[in-house]
N, C-alpha and C. Protein backbone atom coordinates (compact mmCIF):
# COMPACT_ATOMS: atom_id res chain seq x y z
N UNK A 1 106.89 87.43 83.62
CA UNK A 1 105.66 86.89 84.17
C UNK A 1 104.80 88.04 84.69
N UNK A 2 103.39 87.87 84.75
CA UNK A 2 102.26 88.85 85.11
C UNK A 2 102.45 88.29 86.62
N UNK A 3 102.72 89.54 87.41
CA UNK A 3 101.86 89.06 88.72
C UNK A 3 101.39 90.39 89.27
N UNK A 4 100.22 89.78 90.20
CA UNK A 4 99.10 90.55 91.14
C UNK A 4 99.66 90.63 92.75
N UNK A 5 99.80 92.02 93.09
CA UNK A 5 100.16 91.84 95.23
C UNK A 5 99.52 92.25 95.74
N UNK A 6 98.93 92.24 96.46
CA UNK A 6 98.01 92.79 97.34
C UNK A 6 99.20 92.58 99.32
N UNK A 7 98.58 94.36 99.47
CA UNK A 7 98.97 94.07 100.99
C UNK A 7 97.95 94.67 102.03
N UNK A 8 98.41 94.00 103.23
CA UNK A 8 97.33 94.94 104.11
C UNK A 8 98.26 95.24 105.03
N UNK A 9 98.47 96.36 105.19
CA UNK A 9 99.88 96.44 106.33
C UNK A 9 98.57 97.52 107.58
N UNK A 10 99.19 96.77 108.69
CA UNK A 10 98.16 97.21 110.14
C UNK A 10 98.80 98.84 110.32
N UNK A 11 97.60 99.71 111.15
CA UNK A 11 98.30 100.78 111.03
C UNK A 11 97.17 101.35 112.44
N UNK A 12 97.53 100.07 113.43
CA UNK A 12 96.94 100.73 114.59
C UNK A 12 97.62 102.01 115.58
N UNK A 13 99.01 101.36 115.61
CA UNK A 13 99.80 102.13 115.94
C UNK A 13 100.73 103.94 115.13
N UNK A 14 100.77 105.06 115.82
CA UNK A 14 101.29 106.20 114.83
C UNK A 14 102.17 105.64 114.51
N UNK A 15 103.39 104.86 114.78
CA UNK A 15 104.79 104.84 113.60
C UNK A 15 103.72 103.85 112.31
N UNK A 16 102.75 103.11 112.67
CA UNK A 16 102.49 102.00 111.34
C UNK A 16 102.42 102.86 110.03
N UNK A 17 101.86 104.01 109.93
CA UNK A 17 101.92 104.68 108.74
C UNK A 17 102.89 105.18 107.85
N UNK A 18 104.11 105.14 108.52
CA UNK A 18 105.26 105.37 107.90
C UNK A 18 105.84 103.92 107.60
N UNK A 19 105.45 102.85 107.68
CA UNK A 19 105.60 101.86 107.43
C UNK A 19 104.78 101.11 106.18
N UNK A 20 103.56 101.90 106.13
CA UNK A 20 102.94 101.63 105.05
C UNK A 20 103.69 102.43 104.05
N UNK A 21 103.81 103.77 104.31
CA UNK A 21 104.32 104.44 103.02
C UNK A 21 105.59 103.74 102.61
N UNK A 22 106.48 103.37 103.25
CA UNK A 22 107.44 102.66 102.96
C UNK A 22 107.36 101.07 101.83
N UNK A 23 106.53 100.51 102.57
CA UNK A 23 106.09 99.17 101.53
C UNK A 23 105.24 99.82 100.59
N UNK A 24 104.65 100.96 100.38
CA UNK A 24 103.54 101.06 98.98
C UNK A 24 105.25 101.67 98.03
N UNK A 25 105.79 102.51 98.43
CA UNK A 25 107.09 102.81 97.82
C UNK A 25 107.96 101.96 97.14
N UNK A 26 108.43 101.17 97.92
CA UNK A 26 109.14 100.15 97.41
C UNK A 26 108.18 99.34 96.53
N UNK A 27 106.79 99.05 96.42
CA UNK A 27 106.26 97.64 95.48
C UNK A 27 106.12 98.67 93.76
N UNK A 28 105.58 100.64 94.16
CA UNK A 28 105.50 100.78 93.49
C UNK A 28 107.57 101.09 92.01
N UNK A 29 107.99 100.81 92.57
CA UNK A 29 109.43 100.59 92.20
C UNK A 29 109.36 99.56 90.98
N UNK A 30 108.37 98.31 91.44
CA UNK A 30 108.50 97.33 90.55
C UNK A 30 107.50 96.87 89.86
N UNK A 31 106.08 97.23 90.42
CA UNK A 31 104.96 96.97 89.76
C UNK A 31 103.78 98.55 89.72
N UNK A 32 102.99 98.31 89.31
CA UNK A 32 102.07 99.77 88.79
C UNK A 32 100.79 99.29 89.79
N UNK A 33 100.65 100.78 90.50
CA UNK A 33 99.71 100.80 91.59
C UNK A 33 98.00 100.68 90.58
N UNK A 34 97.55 99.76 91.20
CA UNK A 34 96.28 100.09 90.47
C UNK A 34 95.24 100.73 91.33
N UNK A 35 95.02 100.26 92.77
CA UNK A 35 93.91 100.52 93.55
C UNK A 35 94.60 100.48 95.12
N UNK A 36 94.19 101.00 95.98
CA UNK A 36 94.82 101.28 97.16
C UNK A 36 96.21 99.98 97.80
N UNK A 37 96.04 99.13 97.69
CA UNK A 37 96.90 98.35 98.23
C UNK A 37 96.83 97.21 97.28
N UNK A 38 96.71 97.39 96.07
CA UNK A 38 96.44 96.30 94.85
C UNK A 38 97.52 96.51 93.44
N UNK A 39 98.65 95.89 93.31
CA UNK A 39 99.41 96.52 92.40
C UNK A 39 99.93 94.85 91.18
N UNK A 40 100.41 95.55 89.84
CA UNK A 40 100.35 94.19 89.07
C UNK A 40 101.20 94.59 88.19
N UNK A 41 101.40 93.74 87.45
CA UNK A 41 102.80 94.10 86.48
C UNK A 41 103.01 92.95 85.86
N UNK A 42 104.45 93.38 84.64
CA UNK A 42 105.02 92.21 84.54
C UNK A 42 106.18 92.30 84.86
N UNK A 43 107.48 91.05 85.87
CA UNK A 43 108.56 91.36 86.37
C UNK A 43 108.99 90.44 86.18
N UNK A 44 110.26 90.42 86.09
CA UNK A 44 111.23 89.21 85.65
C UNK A 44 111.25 88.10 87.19
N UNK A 45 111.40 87.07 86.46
CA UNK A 45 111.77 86.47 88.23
C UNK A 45 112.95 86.93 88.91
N UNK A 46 113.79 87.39 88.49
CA UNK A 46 114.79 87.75 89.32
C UNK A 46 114.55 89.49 89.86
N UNK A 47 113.64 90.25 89.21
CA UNK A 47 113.42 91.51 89.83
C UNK A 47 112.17 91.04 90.78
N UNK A 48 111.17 90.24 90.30
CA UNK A 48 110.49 89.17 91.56
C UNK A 48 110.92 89.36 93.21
N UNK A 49 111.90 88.44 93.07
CA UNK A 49 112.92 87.86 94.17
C UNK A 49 113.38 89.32 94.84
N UNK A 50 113.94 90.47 94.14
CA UNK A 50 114.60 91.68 94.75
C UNK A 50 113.22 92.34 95.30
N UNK A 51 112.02 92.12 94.71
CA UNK A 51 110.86 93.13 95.12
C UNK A 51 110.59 91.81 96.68
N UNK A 52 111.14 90.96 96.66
CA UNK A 52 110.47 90.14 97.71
C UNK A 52 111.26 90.57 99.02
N UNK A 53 112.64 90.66 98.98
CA UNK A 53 113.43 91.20 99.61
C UNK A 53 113.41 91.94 100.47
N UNK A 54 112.97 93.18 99.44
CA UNK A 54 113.07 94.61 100.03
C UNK A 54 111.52 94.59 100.55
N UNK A 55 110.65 94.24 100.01
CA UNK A 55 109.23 94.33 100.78
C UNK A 55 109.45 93.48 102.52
N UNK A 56 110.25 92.57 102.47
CA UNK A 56 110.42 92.12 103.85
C UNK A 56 110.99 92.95 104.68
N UNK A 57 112.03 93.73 104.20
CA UNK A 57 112.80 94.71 104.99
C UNK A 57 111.83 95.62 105.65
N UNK A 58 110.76 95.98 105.58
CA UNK A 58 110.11 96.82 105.72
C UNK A 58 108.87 96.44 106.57
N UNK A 59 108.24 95.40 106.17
CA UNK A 59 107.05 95.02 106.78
C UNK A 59 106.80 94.58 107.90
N UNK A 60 106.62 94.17 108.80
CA UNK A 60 106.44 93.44 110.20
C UNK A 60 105.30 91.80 109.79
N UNK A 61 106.15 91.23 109.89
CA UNK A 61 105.38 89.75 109.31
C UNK A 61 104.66 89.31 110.22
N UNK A 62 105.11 89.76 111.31
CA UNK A 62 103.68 88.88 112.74
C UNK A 62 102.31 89.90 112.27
N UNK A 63 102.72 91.15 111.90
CA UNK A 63 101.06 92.26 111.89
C UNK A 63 100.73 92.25 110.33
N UNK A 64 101.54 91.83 109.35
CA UNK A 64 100.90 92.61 108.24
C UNK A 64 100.75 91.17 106.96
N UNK A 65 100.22 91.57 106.20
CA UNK A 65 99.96 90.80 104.99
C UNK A 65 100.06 91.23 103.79
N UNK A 66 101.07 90.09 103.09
CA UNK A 66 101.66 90.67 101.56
C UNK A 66 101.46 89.58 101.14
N UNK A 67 100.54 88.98 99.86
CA UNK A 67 100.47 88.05 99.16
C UNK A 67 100.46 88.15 97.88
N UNK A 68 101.45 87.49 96.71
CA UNK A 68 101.95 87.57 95.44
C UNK A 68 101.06 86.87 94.46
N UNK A 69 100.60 86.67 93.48
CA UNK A 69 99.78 85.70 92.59
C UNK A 69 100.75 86.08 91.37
N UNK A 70 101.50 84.71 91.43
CA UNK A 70 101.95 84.73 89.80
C UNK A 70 101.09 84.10 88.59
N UNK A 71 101.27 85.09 87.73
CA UNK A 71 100.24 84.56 86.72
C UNK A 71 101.24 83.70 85.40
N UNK A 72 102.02 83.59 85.85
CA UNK A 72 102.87 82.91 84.71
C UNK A 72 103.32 83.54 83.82
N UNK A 73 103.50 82.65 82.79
CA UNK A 73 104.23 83.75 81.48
C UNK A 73 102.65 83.45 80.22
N UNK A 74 101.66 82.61 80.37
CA UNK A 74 100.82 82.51 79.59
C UNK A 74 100.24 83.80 79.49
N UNK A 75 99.57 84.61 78.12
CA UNK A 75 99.34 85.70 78.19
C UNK A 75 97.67 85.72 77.80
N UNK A 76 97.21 84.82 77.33
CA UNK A 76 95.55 84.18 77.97
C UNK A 76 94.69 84.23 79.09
N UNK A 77 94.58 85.67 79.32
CA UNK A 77 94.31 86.24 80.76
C UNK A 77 93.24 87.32 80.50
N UNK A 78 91.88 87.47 80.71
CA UNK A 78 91.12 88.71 81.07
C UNK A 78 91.16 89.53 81.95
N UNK A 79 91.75 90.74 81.76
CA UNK A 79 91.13 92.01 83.16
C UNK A 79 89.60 92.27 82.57
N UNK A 80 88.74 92.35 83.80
CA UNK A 80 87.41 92.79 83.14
C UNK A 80 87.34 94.04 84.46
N UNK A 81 87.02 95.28 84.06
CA UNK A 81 86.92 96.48 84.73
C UNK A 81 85.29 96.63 84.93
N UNK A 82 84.96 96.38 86.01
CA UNK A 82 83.34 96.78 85.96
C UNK A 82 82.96 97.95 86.36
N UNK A 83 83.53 99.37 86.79
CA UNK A 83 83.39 100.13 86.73
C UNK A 83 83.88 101.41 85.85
N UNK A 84 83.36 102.61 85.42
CA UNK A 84 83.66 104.06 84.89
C UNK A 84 85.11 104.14 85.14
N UNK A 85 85.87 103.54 86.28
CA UNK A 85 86.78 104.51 86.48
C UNK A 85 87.82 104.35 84.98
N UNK A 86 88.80 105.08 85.18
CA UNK A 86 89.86 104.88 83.82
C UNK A 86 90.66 103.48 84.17
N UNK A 87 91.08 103.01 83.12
CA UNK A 87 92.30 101.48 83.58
C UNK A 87 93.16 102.36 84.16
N UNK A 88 93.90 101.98 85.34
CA UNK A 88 95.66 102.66 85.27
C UNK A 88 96.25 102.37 84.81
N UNK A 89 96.25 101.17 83.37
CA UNK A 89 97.16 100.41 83.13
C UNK A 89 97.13 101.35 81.83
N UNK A 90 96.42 102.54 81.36
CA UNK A 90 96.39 102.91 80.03
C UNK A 90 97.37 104.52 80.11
N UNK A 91 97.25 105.02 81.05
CA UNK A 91 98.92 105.88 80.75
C UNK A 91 100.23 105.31 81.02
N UNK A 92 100.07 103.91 81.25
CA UNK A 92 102.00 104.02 81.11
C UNK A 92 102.90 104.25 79.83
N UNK A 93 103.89 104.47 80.46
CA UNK A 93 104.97 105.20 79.34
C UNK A 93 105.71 104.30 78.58
């Protein structure tokens, strides 16, 4: 299945930043970073479930925000890029 995460992890406090690096680490493990806190892929449901896991281990759920959009397994889907920049989705290996 395609899915989209987006997080916003708070970083009022000095330890919060080592907390961000920690959750951008672990999501990039399972999905491909596209834009600062915006990452997408395709993952099995059961590597799903392990990326859900380990992103909890890490985050503080009263301060921060991690929300998943599964796009299913239908593959009838537009990315439309409205800017110059390059896709990131065009060097993977």
């Amino acid at each position: 299945m395609r899915v989209i995460l987006v997080y916003d992890i708070a970083t009022e406090e000095p330890t919060d930043q080592s907390r961000l690096n920690r959750a951008r680490k672990v999501v990039r493990k399972y999905l491909h970073h596209i834009q600062k806190s915006v990452f997408e892929g395709d993952i099995t449901p059961s590597r799903l479930e392990k990326l859900k896991a380990e992103i909890l281990r890490v985050i503080d759920k009263k301060r921060d925000s991690v929300i998943i959009y599964e796009l299913g397994e239908f593959r009838d889907y537009k990315r439309h890029i409205l800017t110059e920049g390059e896709d990131p989705l065009t060097n993977l290996i």
